[in-house]
PDB file of N, CA and C in Angstrom:
ATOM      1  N   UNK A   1      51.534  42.543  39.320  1.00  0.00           N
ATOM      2  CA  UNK A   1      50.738  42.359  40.524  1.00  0.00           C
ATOM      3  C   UNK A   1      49.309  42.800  40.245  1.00  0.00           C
ATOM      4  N   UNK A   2      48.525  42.252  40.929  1.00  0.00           N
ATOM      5  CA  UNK A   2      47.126  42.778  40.857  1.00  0.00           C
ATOM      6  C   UNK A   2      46.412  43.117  42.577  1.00  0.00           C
ATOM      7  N   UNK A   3      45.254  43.350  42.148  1.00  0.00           N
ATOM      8  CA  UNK A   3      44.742  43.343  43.291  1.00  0.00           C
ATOM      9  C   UNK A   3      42.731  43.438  43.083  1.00  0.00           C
ATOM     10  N   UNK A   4      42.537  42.411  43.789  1.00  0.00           N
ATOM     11  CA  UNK A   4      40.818  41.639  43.784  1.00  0.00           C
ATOM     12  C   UNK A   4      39.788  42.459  44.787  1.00  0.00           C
ATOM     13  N   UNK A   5      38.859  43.524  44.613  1.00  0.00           N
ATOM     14  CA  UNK A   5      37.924  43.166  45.521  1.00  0.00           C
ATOM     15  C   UNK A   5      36.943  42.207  45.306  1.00  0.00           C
ATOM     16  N   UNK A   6      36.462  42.022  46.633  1.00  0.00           N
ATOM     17  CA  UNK A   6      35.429  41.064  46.041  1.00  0.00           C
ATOM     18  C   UNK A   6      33.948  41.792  46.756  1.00  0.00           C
ATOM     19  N   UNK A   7      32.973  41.930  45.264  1.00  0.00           N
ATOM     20  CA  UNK A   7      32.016  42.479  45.811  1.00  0.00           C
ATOM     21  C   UNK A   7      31.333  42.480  47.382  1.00  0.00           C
ATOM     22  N   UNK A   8      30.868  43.306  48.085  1.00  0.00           N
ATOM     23  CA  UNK A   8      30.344  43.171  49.562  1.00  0.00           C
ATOM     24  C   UNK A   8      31.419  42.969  50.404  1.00  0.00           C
ATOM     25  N   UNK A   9      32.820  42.641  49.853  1.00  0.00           N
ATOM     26  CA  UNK A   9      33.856  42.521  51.422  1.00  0.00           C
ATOM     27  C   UNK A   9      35.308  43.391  50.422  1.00  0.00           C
ATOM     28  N   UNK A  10      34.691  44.663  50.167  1.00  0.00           N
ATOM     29  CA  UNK A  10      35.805  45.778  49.577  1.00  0.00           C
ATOM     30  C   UNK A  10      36.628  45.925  50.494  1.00  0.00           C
ATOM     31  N   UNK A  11      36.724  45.551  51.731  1.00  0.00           N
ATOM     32  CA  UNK A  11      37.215  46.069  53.076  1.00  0.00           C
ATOM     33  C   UNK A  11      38.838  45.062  53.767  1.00  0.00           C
ATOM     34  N   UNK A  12      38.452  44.205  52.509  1.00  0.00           N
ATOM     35  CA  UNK A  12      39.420  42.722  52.127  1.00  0.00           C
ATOM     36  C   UNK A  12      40.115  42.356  51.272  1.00  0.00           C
ATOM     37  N   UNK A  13      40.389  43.554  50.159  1.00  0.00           N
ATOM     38  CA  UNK A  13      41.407  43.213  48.648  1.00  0.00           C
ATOM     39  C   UNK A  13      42.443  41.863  49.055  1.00  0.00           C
ATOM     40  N   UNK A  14      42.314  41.317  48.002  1.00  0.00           N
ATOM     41  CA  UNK A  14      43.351  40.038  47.600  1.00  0.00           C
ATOM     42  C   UNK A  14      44.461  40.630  46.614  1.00  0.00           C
ATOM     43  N   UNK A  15      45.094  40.133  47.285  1.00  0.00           N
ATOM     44  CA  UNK A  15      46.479  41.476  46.218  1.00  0.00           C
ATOM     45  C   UNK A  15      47.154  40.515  46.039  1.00  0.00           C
ATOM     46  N   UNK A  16      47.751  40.479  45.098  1.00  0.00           N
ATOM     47  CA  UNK A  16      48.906  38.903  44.400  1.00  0.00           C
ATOM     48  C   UNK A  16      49.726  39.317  43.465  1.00  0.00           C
ATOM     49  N   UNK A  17      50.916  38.800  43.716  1.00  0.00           N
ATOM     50  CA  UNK A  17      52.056  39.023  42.282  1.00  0.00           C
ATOM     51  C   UNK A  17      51.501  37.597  41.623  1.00  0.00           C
ATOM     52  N   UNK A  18      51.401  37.523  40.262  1.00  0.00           N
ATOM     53  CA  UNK A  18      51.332  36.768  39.658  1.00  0.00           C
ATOM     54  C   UNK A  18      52.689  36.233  38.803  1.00  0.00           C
ATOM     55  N   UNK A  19      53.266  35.140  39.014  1.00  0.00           N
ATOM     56  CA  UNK A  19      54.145  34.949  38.130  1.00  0.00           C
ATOM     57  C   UNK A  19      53.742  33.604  37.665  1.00  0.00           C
ATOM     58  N   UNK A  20      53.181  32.887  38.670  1.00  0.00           N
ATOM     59  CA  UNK A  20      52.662  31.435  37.762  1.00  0.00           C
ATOM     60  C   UNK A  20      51.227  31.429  37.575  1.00  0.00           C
ATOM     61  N   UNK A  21      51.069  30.365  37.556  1.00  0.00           N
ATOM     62  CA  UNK A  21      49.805  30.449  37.559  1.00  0.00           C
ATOM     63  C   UNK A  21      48.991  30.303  39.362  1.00  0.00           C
ATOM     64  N   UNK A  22      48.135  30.774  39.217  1.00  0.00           N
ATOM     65  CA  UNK A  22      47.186  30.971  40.795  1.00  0.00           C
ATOM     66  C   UNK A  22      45.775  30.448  40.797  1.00  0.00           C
ATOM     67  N   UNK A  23      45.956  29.571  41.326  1.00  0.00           N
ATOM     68  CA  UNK A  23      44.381  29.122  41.161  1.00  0.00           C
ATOM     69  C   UNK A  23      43.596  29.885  42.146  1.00  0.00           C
ATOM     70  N   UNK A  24      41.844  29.750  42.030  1.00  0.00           N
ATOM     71  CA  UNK A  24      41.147  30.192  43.010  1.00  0.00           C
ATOM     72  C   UNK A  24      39.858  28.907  43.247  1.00  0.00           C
ATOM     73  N   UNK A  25      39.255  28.797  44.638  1.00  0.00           N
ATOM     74  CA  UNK A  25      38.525  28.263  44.511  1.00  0.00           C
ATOM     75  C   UNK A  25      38.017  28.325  46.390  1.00  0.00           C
ATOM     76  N   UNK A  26      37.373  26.963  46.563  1.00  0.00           N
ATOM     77  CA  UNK A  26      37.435  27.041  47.915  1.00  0.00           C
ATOM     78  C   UNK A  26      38.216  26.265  48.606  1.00  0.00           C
ATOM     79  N   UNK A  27      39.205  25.677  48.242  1.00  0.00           N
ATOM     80  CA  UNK A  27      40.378  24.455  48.991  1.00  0.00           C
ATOM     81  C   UNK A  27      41.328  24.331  48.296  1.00  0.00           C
ATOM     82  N   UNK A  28      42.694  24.443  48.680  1.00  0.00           N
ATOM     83  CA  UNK A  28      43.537  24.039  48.274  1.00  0.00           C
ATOM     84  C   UNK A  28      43.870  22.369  47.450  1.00  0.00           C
ATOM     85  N   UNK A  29      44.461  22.193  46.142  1.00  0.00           N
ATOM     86  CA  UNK A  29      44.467  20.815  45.506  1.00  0.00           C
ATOM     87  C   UNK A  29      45.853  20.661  45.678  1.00  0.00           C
ATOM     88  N   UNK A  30      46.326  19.321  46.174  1.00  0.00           N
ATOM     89  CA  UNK A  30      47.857  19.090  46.865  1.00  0.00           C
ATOM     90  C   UNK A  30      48.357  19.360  45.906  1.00  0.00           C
ATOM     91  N   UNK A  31      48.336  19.202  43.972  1.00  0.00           N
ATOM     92  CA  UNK A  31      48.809  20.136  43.152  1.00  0.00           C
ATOM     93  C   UNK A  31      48.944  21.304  42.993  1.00  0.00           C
ATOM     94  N   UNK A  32      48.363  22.500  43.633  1.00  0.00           N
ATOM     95  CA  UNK A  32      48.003  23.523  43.306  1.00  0.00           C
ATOM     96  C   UNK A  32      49.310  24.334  44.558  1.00  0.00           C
ATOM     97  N   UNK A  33      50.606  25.040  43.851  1.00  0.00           N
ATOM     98  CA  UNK A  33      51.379  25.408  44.849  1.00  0.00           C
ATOM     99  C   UNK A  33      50.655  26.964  45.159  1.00  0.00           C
ATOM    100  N   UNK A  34      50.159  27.664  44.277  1.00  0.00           N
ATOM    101  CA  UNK A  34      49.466  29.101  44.975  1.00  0.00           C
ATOM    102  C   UNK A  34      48.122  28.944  44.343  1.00  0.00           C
ATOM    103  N   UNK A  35      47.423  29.432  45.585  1.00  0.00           N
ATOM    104  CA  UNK A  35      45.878  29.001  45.586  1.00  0.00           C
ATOM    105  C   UNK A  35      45.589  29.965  46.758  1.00  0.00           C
ATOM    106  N   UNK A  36      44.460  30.693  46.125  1.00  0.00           N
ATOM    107  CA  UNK A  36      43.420  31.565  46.852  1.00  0.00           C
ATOM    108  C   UNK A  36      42.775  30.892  47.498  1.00  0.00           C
ATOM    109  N   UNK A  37      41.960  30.972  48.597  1.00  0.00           N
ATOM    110  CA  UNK A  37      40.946  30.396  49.284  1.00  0.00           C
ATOM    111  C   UNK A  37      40.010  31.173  49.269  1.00  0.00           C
ATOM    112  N   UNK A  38      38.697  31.036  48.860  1.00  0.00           N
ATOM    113  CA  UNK A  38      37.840  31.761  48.687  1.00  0.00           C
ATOM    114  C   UNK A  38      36.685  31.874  50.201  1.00  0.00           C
ATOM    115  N   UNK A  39      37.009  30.635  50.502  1.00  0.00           N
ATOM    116  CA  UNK A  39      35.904  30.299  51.717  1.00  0.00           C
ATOM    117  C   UNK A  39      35.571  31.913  53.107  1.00  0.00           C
ATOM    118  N   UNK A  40      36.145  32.476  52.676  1.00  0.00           N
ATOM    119  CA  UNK A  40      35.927  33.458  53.682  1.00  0.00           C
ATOM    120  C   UNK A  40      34.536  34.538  53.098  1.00  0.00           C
ATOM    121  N   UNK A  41      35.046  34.330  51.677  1.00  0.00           N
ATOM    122  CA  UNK A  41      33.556  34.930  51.094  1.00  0.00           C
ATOM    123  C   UNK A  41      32.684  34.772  50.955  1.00  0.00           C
ATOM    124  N   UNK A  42      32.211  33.719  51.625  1.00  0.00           N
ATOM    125  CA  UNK A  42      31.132  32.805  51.672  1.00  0.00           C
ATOM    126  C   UNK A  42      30.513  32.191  50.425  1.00  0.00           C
ATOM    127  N   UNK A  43      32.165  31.432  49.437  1.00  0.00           N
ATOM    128  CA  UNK A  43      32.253  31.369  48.133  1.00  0.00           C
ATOM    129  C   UNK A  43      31.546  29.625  48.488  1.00  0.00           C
ATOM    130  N   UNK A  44      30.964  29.007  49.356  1.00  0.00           N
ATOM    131  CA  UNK A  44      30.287  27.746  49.283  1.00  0.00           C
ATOM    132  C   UNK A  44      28.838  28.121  48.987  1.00  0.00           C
ATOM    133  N   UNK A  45      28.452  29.226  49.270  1.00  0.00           N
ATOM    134  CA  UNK A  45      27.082  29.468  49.345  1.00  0.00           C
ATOM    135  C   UNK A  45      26.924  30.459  47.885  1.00  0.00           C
ATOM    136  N   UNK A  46      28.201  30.825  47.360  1.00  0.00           N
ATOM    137  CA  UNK A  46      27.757  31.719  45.873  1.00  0.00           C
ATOM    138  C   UNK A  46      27.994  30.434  45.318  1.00  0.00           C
ATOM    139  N   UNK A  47      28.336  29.202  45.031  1.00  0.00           N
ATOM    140  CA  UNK A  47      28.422  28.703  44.079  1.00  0.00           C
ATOM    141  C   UNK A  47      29.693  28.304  43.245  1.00  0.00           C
ATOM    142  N   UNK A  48      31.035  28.521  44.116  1.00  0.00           N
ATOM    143  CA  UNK A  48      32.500  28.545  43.632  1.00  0.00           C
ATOM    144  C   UNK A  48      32.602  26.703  44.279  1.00  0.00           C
ATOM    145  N   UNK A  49      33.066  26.992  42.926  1.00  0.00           N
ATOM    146  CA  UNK A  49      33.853  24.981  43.019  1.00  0.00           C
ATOM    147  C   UNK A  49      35.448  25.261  43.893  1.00  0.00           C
ATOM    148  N   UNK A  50      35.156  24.024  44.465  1.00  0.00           N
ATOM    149  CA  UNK A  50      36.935  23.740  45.196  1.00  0.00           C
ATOM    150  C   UNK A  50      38.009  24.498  44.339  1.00  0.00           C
ATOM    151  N   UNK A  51      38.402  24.178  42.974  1.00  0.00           N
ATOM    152  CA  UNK A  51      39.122  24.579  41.913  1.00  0.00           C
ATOM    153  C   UNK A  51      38.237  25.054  40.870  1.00  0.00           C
ATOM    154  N   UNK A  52      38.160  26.290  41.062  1.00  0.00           N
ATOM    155  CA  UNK A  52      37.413  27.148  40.384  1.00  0.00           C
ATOM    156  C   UNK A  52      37.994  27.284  39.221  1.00  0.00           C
ATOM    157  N   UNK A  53      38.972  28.458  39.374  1.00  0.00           N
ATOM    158  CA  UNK A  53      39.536  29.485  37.655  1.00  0.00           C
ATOM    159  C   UNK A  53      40.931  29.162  38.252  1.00  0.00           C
ATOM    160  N   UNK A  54      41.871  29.973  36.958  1.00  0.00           N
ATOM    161  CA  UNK A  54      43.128  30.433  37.491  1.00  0.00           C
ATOM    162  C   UNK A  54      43.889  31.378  36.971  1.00  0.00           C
ATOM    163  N   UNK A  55      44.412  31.903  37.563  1.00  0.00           N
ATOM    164  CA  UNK A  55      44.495  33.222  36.732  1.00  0.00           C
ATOM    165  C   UNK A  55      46.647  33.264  36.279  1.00  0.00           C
ATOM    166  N   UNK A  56      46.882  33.570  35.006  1.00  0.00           N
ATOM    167  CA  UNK A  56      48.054  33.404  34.577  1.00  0.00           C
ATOM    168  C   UNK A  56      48.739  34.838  33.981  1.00  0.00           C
ATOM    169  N   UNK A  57      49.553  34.763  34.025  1.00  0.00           N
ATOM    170  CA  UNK A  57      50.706  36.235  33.822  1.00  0.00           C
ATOM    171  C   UNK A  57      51.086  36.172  32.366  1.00  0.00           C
ATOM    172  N   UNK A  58      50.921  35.960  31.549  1.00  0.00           N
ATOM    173  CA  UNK A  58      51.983  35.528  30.262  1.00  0.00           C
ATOM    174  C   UNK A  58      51.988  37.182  29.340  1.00  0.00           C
ATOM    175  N   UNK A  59      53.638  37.241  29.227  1.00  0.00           N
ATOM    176  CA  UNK A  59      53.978  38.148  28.304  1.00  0.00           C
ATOM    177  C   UNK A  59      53.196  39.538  28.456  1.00  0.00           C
ATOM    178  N   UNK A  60      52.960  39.523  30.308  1.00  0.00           N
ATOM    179  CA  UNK A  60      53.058  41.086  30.404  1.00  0.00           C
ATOM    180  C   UNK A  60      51.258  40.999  30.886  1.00  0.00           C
ATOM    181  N   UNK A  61      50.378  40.289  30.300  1.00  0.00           N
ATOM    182  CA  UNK A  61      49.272  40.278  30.428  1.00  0.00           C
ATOM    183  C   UNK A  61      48.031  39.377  31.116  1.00  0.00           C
ATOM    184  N   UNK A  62      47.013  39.459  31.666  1.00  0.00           N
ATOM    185  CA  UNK A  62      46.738  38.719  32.929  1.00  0.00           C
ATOM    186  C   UNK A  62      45.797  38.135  31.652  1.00  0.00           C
ATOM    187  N   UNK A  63      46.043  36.604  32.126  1.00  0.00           N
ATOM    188  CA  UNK A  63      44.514  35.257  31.699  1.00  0.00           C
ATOM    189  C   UNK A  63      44.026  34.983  32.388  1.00  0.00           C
ATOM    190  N   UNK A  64      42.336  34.528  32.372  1.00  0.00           N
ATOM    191  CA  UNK A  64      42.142  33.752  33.393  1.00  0.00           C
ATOM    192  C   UNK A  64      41.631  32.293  32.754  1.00  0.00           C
ATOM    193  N   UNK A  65      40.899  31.703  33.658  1.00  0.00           N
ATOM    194  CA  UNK A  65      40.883  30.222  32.717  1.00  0.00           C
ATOM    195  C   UNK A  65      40.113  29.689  33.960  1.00  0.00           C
ATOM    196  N   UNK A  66      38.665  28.766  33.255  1.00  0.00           N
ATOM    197  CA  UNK A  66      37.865  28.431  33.939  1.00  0.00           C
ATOM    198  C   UNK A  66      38.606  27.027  34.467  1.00  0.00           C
ATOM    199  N   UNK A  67      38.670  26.227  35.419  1.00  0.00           N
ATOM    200  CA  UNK A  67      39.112  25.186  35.695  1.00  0.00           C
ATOM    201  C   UNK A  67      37.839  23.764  35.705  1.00  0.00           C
ATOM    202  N   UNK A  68      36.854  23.672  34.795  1.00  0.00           N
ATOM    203  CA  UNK A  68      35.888  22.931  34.487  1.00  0.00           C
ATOM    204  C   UNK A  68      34.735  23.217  36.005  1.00  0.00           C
ATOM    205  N   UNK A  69      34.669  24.471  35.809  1.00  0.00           N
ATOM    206  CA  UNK A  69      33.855  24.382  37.872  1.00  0.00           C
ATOM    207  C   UNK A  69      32.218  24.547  37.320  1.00  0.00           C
ATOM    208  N   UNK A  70      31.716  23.925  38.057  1.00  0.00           N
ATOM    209  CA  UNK A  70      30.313  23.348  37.979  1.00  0.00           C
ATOM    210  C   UNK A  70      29.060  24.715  37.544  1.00  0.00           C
ATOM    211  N   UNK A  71      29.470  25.859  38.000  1.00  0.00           N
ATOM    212  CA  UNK A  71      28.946  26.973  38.001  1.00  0.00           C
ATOM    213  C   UNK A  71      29.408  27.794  36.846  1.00  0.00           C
ATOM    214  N   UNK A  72      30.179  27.534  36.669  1.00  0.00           N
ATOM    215  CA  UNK A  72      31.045  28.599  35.537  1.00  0.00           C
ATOM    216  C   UNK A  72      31.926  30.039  36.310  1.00  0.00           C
ATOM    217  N   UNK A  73      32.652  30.732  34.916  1.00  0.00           N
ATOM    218  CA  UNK A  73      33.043  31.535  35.351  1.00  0.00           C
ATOM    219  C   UNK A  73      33.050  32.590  34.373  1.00  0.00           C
ATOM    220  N   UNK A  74      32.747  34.359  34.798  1.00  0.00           N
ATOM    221  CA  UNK A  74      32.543  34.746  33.933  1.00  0.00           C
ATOM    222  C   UNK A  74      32.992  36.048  33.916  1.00  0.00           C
ATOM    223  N   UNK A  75      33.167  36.719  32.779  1.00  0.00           N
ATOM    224  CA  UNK A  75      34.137  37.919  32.223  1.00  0.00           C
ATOM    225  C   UNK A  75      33.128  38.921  32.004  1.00  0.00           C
ATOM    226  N   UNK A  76      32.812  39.607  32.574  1.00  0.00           N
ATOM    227  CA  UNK A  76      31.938  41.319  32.133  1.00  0.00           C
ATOM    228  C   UNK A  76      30.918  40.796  31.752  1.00  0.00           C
ATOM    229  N   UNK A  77      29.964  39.262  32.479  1.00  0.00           N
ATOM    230  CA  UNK A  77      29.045  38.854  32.193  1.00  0.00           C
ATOM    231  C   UNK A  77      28.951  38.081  31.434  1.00  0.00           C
ATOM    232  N   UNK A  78      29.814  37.640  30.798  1.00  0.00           N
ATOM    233  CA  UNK A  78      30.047  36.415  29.347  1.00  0.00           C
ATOM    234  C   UNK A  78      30.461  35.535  30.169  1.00  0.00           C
ATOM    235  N   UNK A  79      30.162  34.593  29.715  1.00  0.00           N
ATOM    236  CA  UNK A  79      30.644  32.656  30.192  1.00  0.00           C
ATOM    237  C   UNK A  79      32.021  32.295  29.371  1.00  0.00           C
ATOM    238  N   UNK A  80      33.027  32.453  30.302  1.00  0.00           N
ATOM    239  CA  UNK A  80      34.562  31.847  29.807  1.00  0.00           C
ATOM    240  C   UNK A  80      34.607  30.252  29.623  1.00  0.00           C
ATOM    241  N   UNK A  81      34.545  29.856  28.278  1.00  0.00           N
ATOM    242  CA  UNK A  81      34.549  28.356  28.001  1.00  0.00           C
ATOM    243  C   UNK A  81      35.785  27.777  29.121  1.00  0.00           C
ATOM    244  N   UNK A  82      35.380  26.441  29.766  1.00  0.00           N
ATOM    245  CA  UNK A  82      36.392  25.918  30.426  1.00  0.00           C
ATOM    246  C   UNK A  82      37.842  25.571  29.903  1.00  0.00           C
ATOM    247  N   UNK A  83      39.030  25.952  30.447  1.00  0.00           N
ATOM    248  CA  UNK A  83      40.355  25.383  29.705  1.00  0.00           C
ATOM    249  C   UNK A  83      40.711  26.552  28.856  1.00  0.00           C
ATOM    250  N   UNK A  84      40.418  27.379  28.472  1.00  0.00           N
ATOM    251  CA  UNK A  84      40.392  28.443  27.562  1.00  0.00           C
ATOM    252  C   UNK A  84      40.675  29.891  27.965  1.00  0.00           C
ATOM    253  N   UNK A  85      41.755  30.155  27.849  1.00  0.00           N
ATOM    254  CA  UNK A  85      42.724  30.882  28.442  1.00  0.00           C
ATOM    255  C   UNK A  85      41.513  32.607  27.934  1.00  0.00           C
ATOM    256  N   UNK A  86      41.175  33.479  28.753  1.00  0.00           N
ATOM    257  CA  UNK A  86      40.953  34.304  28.054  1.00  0.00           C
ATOM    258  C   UNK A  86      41.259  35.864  28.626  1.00  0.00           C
ATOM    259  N   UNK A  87      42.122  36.861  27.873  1.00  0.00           N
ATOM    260  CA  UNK A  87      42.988  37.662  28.557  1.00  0.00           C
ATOM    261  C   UNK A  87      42.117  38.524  29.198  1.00  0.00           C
ATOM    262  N   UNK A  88      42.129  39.434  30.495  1.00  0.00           N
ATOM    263  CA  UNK A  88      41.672  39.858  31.676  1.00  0.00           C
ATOM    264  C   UNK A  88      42.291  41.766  31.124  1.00  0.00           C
ATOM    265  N   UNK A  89      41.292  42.679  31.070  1.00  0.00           N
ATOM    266  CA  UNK A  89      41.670  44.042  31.496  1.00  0.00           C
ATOM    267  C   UNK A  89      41.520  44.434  32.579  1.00  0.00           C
ATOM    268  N   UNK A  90      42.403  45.857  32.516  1.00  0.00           N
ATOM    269  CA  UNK A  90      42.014  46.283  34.214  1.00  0.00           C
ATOM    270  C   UNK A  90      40.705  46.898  34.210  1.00  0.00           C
ATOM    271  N   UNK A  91      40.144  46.671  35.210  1.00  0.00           N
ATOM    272  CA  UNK A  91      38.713  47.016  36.538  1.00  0.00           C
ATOM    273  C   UNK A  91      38.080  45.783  35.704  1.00  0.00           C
ATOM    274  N   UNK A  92      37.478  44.848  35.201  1.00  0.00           N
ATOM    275  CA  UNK A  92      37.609  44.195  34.714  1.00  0.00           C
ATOM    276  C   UNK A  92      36.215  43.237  36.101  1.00  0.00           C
ATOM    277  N   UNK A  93      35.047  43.097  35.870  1.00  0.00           N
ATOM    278  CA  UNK A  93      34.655  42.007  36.864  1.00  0.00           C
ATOM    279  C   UNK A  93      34.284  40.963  36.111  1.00  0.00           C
ATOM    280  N   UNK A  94      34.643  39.797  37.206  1.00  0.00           N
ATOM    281  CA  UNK A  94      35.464  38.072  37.246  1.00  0.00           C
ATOM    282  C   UNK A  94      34.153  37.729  37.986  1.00  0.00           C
ATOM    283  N   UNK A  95      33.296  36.491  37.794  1.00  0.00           N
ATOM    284  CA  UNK A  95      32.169  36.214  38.584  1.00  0.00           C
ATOM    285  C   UNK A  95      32.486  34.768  38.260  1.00  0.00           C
ATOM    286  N   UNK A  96      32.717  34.051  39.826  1.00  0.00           N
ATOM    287  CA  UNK A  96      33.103  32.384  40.020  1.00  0.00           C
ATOM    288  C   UNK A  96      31.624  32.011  40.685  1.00  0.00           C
ATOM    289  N   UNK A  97      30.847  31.394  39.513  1.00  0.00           N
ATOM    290  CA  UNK A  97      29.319  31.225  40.332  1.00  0.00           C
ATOM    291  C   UNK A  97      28.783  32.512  40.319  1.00  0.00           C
ATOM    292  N   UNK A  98      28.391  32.719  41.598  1.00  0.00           N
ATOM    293  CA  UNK A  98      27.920  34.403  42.050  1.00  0.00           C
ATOM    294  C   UNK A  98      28.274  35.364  42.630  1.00  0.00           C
ATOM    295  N   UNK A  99      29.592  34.608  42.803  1.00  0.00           N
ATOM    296  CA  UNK A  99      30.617  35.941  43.577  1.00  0.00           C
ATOM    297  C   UNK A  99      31.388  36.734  42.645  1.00  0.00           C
ATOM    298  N   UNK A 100      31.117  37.838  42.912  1.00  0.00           N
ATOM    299  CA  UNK A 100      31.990  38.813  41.832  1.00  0.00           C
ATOM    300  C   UNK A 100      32.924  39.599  42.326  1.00  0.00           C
ATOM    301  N   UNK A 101      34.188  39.607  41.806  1.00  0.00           N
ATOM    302  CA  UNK A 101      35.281  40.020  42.473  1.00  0.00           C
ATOM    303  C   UNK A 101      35.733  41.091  40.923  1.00  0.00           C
ATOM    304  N   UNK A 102      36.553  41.702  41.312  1.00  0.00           N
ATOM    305  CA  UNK A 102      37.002  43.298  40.318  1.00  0.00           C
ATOM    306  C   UNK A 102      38.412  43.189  40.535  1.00  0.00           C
ATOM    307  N   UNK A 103      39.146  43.059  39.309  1.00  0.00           N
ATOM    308  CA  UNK A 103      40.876  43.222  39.036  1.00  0.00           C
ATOM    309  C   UNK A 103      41.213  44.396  38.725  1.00  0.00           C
ATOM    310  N   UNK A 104      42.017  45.105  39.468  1.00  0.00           N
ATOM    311  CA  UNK A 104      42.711  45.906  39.049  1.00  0.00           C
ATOM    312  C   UNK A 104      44.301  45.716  38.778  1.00  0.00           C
ATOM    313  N   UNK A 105      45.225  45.990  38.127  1.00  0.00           N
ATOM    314  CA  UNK A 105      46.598  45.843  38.070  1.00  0.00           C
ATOM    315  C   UNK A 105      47.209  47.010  38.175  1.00  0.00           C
ATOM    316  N   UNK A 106      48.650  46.474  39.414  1.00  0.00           N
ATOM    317  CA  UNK A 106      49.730  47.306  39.461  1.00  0.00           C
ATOM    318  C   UNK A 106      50.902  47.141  38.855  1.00  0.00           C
ATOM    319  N   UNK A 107      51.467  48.327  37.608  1.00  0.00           N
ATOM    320  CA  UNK A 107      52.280  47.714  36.841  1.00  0.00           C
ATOM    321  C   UNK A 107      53.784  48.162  37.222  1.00  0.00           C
ATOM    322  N   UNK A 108      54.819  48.061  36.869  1.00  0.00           N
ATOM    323  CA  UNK A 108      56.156  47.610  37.164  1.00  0.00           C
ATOM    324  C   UNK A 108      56.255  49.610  37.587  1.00  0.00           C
ATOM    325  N   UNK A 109      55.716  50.144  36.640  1.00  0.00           N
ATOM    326  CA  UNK A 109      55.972  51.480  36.699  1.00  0.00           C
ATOM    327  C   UNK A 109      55.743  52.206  37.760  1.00  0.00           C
ATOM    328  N   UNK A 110      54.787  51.753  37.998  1.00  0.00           N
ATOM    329  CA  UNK A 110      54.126  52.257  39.516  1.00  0.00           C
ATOM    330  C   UNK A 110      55.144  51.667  40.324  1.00  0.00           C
ATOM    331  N   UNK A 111      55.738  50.577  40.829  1.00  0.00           N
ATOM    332  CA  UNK A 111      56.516  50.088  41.499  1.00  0.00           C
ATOM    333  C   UNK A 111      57.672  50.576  41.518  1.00  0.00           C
ATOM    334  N   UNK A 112      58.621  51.200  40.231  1.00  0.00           N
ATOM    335  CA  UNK A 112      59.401  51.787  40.434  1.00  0.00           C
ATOM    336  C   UNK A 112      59.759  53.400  40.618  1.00  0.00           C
ATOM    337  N   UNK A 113      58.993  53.729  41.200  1.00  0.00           N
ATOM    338  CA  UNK A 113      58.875  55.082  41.763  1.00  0.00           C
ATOM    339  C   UNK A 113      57.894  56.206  41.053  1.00  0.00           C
ATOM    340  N   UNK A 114      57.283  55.415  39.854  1.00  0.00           N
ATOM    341  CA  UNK A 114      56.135  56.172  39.348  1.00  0.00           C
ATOM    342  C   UNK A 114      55.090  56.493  39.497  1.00  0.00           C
ATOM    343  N   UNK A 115      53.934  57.040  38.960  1.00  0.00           N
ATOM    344  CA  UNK A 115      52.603  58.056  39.663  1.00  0.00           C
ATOM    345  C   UNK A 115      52.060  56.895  40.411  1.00  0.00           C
ATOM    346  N   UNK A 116      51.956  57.034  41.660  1.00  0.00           N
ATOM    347  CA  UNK A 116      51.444  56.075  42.815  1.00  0.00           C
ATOM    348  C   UNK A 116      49.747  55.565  42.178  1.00  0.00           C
ATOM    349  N   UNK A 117      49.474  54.134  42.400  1.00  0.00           N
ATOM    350  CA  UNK A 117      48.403  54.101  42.287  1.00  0.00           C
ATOM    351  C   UNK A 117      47.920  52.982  41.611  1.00  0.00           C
ATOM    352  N   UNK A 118      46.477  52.887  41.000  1.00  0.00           N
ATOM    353  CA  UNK A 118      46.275  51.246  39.817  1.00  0.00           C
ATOM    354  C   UNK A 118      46.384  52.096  38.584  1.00  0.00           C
ATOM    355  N   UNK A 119      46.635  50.805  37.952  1.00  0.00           N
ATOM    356  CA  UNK A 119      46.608  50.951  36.361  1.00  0.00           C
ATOM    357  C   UNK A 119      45.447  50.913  35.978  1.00  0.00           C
TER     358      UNK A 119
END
């Protein structure tokens, strides 16, 4: 599981189990079975494409992956080539356009009765 602030609306974490893949953007794509909606962040005016990124679980560890979006998307300030899976640490800030959002992860341990809290 993780959990997103997104800069200026800390007051709003996006918290998600990830097991497939999750897209983000500003609209749902009739392909897309879990999909963030960004539109509340006023992700039309930072610059987030409909189908932005998406973020994937594999073998314990979070990817994200630009989905070809017009603005880009970017990792601790670096530009994530589109299609190109690239693995995500925790506190970790994610910028779709100009919105910048911060991952933290909650891991299995914490869930099963261990030291409360993020990873």
């Amino acid at each position: 599981a993780v959990v997103l602030f997104v800069a200026g609306h800390s007051d709003t974490p996006i918290t998600l189990t990830v097991r497939g893949p999750v897209s983000f953007g500003r609209a749902p794509t009739p392909q897309s079975r879990h999909h963030v909606d960004l539109t509340r962040f006023d992700a039309a005016d930072q610059g987030v494409s409909r189908l932005h990124m998406l973020l994937h679980n594999r073998d314990g560890g979070f990817y994200l992956e630009d989905a070809d979006s017009v603005n880009g998307t970017f990792l601790n300030g670096y530009p994530v080539r589109p299609r190109e899976p690239v693995q995500v640490s925790n506190a970790d800030e994610i910028r779709l356009g100009q919105l910048r959002m911060y991952i933290y992860f909650i891991t299995d341990k914490e869930r099963s009765g261990g030291q409360p809290g993020l990873s």
